[in-house]
Protein backbone atom coordinates (compact mmCIF):
# COMPACT_ATOMS: atom_id res chain seq x y z
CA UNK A 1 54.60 15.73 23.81
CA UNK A 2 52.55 16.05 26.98
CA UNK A 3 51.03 19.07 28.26
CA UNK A 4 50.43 19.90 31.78
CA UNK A 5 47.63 21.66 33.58
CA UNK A 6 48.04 22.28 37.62
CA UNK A 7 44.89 21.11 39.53
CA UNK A 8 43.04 20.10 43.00
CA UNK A 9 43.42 16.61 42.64
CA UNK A 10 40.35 16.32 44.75
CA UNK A 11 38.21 17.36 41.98
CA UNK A 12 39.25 15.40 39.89
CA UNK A 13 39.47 12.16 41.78
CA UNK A 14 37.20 11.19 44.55
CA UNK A 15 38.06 9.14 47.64
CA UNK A 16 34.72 7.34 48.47
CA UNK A 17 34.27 7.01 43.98
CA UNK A 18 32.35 8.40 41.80
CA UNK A 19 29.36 10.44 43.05
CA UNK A 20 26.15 8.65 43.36
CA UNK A 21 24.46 11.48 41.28
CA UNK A 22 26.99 11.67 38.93
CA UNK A 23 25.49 9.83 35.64
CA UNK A 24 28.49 7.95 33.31
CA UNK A 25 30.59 10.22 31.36
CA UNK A 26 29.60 13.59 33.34
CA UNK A 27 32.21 15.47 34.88
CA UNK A 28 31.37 17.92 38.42
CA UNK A 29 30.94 21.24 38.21
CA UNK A 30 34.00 21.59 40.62
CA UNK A 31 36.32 19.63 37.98
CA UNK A 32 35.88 23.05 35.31
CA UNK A 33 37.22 25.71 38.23
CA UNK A 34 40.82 24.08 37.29
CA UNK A 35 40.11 24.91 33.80
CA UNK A 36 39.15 28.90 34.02
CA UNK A 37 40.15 30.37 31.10
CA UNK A 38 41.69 34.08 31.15
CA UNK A 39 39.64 36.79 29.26
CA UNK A 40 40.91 35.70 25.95
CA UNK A 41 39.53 32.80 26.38
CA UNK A 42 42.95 30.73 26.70
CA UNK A 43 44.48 28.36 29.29
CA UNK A 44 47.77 28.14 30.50
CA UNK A 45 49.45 24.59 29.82
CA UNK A 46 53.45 23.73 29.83
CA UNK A 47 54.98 21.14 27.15
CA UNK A 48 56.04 18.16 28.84
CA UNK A 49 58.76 15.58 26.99
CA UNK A 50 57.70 12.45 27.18
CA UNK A 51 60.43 11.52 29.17
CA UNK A 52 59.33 13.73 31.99
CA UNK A 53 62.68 15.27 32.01
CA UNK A 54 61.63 18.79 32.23
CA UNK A 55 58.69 17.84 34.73
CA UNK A 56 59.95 18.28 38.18
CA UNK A 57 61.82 22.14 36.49
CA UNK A 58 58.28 23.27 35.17
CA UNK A 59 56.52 22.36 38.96
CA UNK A 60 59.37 24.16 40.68
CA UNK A 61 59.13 27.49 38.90
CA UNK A 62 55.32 27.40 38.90
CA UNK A 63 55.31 26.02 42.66
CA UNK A 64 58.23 28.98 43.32
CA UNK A 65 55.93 31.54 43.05
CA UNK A 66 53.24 30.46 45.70
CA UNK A 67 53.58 31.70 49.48
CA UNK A 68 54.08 28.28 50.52
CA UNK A 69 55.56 24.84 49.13
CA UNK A 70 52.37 23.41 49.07
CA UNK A 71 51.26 20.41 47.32
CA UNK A 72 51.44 20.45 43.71
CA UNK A 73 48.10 18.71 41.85
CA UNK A 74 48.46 18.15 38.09
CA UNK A 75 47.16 16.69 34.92
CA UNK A 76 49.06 15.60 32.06
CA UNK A 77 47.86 13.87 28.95
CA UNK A 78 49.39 13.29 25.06
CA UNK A 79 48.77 16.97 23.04
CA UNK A 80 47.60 14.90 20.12
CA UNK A 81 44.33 14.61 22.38
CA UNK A 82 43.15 18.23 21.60
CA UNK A 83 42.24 16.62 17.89
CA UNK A 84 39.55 15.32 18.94
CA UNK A 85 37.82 18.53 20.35
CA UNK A 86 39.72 20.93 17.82
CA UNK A 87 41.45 22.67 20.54
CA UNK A 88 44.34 24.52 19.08
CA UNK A 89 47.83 25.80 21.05
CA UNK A 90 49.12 28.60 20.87
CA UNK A 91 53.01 30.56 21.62
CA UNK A 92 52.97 32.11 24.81
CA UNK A 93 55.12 32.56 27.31
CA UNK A 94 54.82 31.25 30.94
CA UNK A 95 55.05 33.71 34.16
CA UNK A 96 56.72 30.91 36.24
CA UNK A 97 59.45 31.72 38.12
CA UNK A 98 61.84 29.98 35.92
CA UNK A 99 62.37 32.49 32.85
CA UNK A 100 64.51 29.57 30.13
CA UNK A 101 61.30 27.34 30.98
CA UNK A 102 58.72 30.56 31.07
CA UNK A 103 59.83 30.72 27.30
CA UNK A 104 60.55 26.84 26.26
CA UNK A 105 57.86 24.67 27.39
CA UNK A 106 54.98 27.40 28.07
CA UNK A 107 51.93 27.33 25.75
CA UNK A 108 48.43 28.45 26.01
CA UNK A 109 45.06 26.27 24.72
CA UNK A 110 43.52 29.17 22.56
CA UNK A 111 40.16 29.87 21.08
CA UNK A 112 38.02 28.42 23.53
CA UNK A 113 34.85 27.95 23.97
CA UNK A 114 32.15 26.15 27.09
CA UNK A 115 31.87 23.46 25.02
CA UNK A 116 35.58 22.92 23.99
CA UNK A 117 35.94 23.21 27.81
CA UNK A 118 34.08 20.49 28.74
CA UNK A 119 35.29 18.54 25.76
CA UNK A 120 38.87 18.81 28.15
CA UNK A 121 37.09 18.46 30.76
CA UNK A 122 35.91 15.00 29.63
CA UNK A 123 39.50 14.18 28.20
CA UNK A 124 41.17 15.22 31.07
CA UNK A 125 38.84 12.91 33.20
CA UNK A 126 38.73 9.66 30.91
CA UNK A 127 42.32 9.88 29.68
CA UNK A 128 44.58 12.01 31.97
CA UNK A 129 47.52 11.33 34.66
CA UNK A 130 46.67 12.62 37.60
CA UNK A 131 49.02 13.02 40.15
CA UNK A 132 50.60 15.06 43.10
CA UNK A 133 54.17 16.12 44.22
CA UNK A 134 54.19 16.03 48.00
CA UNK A 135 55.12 19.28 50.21
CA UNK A 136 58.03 18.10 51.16
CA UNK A 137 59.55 16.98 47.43
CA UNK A 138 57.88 20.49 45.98
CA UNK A 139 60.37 22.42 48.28
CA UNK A 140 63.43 20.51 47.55
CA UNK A 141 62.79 20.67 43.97
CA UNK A 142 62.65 24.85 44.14
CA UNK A 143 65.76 24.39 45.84
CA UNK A 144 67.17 22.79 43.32
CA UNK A 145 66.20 24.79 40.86
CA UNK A 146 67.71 28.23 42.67
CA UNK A 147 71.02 25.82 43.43
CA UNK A 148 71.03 25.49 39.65
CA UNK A 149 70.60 29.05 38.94
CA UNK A 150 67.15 28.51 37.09
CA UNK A 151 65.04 30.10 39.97
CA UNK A 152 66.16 33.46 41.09
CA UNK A 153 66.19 33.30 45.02
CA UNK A 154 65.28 37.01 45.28
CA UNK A 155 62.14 36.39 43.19
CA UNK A 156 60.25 34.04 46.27
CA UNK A 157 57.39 35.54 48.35
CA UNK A 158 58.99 35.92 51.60
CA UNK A 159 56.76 33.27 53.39
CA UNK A 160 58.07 30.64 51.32
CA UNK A 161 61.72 31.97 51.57
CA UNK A 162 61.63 32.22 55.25
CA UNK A 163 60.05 27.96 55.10
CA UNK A 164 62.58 26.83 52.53
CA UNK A 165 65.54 28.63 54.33
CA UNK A 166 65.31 29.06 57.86
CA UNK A 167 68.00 29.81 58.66
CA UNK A 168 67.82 32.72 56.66
């Protein structure tokens, strides 16, 4: 399995390259605002197959509850990674807008500490996918997921309603 974390691609990868400060093997300070752990010390991840066939339903029911179809920045890399810093996972479920996936593919990264942090951190930078869904692909995938009844329509923010439909 995979396990995705949503990001700002931008601190992750840099246009011009790598910093000039930046000595081998560091990661920014910017990179470790993605991975802000909640007062239990956990972090919010989602099980990807490695397929990717539940991908594009796990961005549209996080992206569904934003105020706009922005961009969607993410990481994915192989579970089998957290080994190597003895980062455990633990049940939890997800508070996308897509309950079947909220309870299926959400997990959390539990027990952590700064340095298990930038143990991911490091992982995440060396070994990681990064990519990003574009605006336009992000909307049409929540619409797809409310045309398939896993997003509930009534649930968006009404910015994002009113730019998805129109219309009205």
């Amino acid at each position: 399995m995979l396990l995705l974390r949503g990001v700002n691609k931008r601190r992750w990868e840099w246009a011009a390259g790598t910093p000039p400060w930046l000595q081998e093997g560091e990661i920014p300070a910017a990179a470790l605002s993605d991975l802000r752990a909640g007062i239990d010390s956990e972090l919010s991840v989602w099980y990807v197959d490695s397929a990717k066939s539940n991908l594009s339903r796990i961005i549209a029911g996080v992206a569904a509850k934003r105020e706009n179809p922005d961009k969607f920045d993410y990481v994915l890399f192989p579970e089998e990674l957290l080994d190597a810093i003895d980062i455990a996972i633990g049940a939890s479920e997800g508070d996308s807008f897509d309950l079947a996936a909220n309870k299926q593919w959400h997990r959390d990264l539990v027990k952590l500490t700064g340095e298990k942090l930038i143990g991911l951190a490091r992982l995440i930078r060396a070994q990681a996918e990064i990519d990003r869904v574009p605006e336009r692909r992000v909307s049409e995938l929540i619409i797809a997921g409310i045309d398939r009844g896993e997003i509930e329509r009534g649930r968006l923010n009404e910015p994002l309603l009113k730019h998805l439909f129109p219309e009205g």
